[in-house]
Protein backbone atom coordinates (compact mmCIF):
# COMPACT_ATOMS: atom_id res chain seq x y z
CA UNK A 1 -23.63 35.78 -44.79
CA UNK A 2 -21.87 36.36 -48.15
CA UNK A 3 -20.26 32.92 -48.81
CA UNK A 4 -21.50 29.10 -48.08
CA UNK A 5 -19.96 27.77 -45.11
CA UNK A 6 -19.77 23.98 -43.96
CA UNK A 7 -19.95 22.88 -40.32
CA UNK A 8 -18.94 19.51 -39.05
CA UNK A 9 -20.64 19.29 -35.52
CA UNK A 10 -19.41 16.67 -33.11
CA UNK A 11 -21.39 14.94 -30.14
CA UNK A 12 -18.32 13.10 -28.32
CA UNK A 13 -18.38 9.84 -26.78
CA UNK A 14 -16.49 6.63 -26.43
CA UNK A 15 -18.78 4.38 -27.10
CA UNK A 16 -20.62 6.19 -29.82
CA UNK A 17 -19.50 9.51 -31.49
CA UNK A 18 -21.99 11.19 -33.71
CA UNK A 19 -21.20 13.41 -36.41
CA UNK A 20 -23.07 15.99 -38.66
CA UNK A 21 -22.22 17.86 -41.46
CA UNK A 22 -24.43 20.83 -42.44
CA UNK A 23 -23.89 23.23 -45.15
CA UNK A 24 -25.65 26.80 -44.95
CA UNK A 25 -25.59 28.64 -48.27
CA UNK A 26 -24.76 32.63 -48.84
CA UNK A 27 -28.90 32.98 -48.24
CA UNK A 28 -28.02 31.73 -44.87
CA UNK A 29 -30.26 28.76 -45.61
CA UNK A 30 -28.89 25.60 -44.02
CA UNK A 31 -29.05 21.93 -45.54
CA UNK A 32 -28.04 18.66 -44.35
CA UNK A 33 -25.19 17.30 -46.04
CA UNK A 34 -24.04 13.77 -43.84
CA UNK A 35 -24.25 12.17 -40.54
CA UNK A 36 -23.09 9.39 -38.84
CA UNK A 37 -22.10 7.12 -35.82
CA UNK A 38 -18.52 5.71 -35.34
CA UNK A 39 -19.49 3.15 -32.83
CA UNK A 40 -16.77 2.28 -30.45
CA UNK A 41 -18.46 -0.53 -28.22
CA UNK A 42 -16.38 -3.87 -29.30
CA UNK A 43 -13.15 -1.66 -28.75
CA UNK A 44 -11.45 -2.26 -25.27
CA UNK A 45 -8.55 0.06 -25.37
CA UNK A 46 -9.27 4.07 -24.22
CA UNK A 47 -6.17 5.08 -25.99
CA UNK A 48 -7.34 3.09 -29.21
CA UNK A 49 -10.61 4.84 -28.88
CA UNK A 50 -9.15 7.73 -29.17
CA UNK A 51 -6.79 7.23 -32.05
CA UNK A 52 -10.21 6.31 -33.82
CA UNK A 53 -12.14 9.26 -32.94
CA UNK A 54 -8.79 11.27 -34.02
CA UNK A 55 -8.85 9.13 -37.21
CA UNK A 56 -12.35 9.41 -38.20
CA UNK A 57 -12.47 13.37 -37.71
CA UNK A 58 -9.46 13.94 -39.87
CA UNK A 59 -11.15 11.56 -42.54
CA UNK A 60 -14.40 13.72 -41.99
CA UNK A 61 -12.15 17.28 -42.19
CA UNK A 62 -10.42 15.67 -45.57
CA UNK A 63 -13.85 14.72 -47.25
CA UNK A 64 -16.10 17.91 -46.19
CA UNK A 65 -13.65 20.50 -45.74
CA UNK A 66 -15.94 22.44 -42.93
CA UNK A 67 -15.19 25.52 -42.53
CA UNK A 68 -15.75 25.13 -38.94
CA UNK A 69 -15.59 22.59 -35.99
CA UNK A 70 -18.74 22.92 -33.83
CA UNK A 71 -18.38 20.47 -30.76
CA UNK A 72 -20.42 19.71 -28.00
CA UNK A 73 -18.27 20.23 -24.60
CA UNK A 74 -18.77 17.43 -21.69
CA UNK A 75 -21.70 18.18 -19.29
CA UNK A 76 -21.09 18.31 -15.36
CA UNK A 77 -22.15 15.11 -14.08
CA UNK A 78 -21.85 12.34 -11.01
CA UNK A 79 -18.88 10.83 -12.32
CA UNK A 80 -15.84 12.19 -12.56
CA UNK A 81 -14.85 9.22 -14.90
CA UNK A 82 -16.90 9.71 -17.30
CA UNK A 83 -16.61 13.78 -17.58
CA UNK A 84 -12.72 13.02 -18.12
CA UNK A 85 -13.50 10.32 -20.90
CA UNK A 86 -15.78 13.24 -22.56
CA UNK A 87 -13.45 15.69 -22.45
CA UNK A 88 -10.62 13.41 -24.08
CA UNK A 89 -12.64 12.08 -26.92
CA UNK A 90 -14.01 15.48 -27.82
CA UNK A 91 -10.20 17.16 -27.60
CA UNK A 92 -9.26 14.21 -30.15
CA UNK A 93 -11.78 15.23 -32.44
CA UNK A 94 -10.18 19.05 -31.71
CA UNK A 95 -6.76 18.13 -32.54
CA UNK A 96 -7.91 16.82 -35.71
CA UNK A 97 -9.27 19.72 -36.92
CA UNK A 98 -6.93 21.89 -35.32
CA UNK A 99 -4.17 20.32 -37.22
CA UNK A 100 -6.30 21.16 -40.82
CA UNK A 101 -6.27 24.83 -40.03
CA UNK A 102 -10.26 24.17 -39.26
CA UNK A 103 -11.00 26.49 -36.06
CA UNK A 104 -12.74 24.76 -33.53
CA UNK A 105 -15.74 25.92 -31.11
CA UNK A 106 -17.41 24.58 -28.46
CA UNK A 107 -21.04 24.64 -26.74
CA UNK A 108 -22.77 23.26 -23.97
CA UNK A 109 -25.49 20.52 -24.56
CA UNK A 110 -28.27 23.08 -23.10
CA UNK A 111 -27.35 26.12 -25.75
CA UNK A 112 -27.50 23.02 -28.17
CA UNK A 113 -31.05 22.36 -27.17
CA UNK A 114 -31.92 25.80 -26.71
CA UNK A 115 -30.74 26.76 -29.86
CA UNK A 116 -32.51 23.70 -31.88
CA UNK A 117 -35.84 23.39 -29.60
CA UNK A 118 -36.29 26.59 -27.74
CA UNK A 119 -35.92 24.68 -24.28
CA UNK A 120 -32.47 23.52 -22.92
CA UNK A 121 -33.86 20.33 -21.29
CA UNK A 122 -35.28 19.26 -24.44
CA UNK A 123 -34.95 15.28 -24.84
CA UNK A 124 -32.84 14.32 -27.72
CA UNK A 125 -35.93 12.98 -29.53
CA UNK A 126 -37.23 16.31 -29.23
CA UNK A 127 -34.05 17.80 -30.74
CA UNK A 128 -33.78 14.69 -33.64
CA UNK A 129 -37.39 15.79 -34.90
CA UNK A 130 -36.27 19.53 -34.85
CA UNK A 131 -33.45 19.39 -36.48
CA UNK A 132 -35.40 16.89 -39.09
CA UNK A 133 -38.14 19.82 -39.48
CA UNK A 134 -35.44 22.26 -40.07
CA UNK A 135 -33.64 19.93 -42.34
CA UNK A 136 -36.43 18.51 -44.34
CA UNK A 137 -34.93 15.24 -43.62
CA UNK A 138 -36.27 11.67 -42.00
CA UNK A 139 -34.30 10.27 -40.16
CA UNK A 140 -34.58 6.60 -38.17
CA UNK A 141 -34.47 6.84 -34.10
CA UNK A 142 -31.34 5.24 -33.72
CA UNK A 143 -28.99 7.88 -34.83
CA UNK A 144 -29.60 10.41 -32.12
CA UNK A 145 -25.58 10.77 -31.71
CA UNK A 146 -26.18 11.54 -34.93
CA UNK A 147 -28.93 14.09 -34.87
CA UNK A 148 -27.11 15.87 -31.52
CA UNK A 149 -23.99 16.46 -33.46
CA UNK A 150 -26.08 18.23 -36.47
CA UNK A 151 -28.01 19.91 -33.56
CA UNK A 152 -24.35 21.13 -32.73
CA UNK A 153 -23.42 22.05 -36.13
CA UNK A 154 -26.56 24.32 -36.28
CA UNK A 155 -26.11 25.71 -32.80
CA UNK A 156 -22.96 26.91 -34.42
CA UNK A 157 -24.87 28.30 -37.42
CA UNK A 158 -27.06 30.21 -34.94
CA UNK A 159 -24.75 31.66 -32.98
CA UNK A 160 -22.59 32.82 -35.48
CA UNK A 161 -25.00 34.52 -37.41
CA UNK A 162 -26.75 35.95 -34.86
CA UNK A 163 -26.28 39.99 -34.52
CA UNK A 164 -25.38 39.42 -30.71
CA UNK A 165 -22.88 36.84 -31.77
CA UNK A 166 -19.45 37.72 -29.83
CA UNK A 167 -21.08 40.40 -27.85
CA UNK A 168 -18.89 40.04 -24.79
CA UNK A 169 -18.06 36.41 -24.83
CA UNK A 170 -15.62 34.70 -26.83
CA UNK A 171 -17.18 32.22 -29.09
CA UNK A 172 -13.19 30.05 -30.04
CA UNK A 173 -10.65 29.49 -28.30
CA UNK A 174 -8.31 31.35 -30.85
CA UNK A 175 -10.49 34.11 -30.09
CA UNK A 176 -10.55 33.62 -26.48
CA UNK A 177 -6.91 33.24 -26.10
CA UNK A 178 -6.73 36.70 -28.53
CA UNK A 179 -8.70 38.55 -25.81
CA UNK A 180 -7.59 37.20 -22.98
CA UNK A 181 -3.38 37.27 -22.56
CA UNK A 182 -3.42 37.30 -19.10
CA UNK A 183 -5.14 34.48 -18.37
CA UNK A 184 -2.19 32.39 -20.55
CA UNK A 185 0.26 30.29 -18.19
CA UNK A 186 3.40 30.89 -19.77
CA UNK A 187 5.53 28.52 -17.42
């Protein structure tokens, strides 16, 4: 790594989306810079929900200037409804960043865990005190949203700077879309 690099991670949801912002220095030594909640509970409105989760991700792109987006994609679960509710508030947070130029990737909650704790079914109390340890922060139980999203944001960190990074997988969608032509719909 020659230059410090900022990474906003994002752990979507439309009742609570957490956010992290880590910052690893040209050493390649990462620190914790912010995290957060925006809680979305007292809101009825999906499409409101979403305008907020759009809103608050631009604000967090226009304060911290990451150079990166690290978001954690929607896991397969027993309802449909709530896999298509994922998937929406994480592609607001997307389009927010996608519209600052900030180039967006994606991973699945288990490389997440994997990544922080070494185990992909780790609890997210197990991945809070990790990513506190590697941190050399404290941080109170009830930000876990929090603590994924900077679990995401260091994922990222990993996996970017890891020698295997990009070996025969694309790790962006840019990238993906680079490498991939024919898989692009173009009616």
């Amino acid at each position: 790594m020659l230059r410090s690099v900022t990474i906003l991670g994002i752990d979507p949801g439309t009742n609570m989306l957490g956010y992290g912002v880590v910052r690893v220095d040209a050493a390649g030594h990462p620190s914790f810079v912010d995290m957060g909640v925006l809680d979305l509970r007292k809101e009825v409105d999906a499409y409101v929900k979403l305008r907020r989760i759009y809103d608050k991700v631009s604000t967090l792109c226009e304060q911290y200037a990451p150079d990166n987006l690290a978001v954690e994609s929607p896991f397969y679960g027993k309802n449909a409804q709530v896999i298509l509710k994922l998937g929406r508030a994480q592609g607001a947070a997307m389009i927010a960043a996608l519209e600052k130029g900030i180039p967006v990737f994606e991973y699945a909650p288990r490389k997440a865990k994997m990544a922080i704790c070494g185990n992909g079914a780790a609890s997210k109390e197990q991945v809070s005190l990790m990513v506190q340890r590697t941190l050399g922060i404290d941080i109170e139980e009830k930000w876990l949203d929090a603590t994924d999203a900077l679990a995401i944001a260091m994922c990222h960190f990993y996996q970017s700077s890891s020698p295997l990074a990009g070996a025969g997988r694309a790790s962006s969608w840019e990238q993906f879309l680079r490498t991939n032509p024919n898989r692009i719909n173009k009616n």
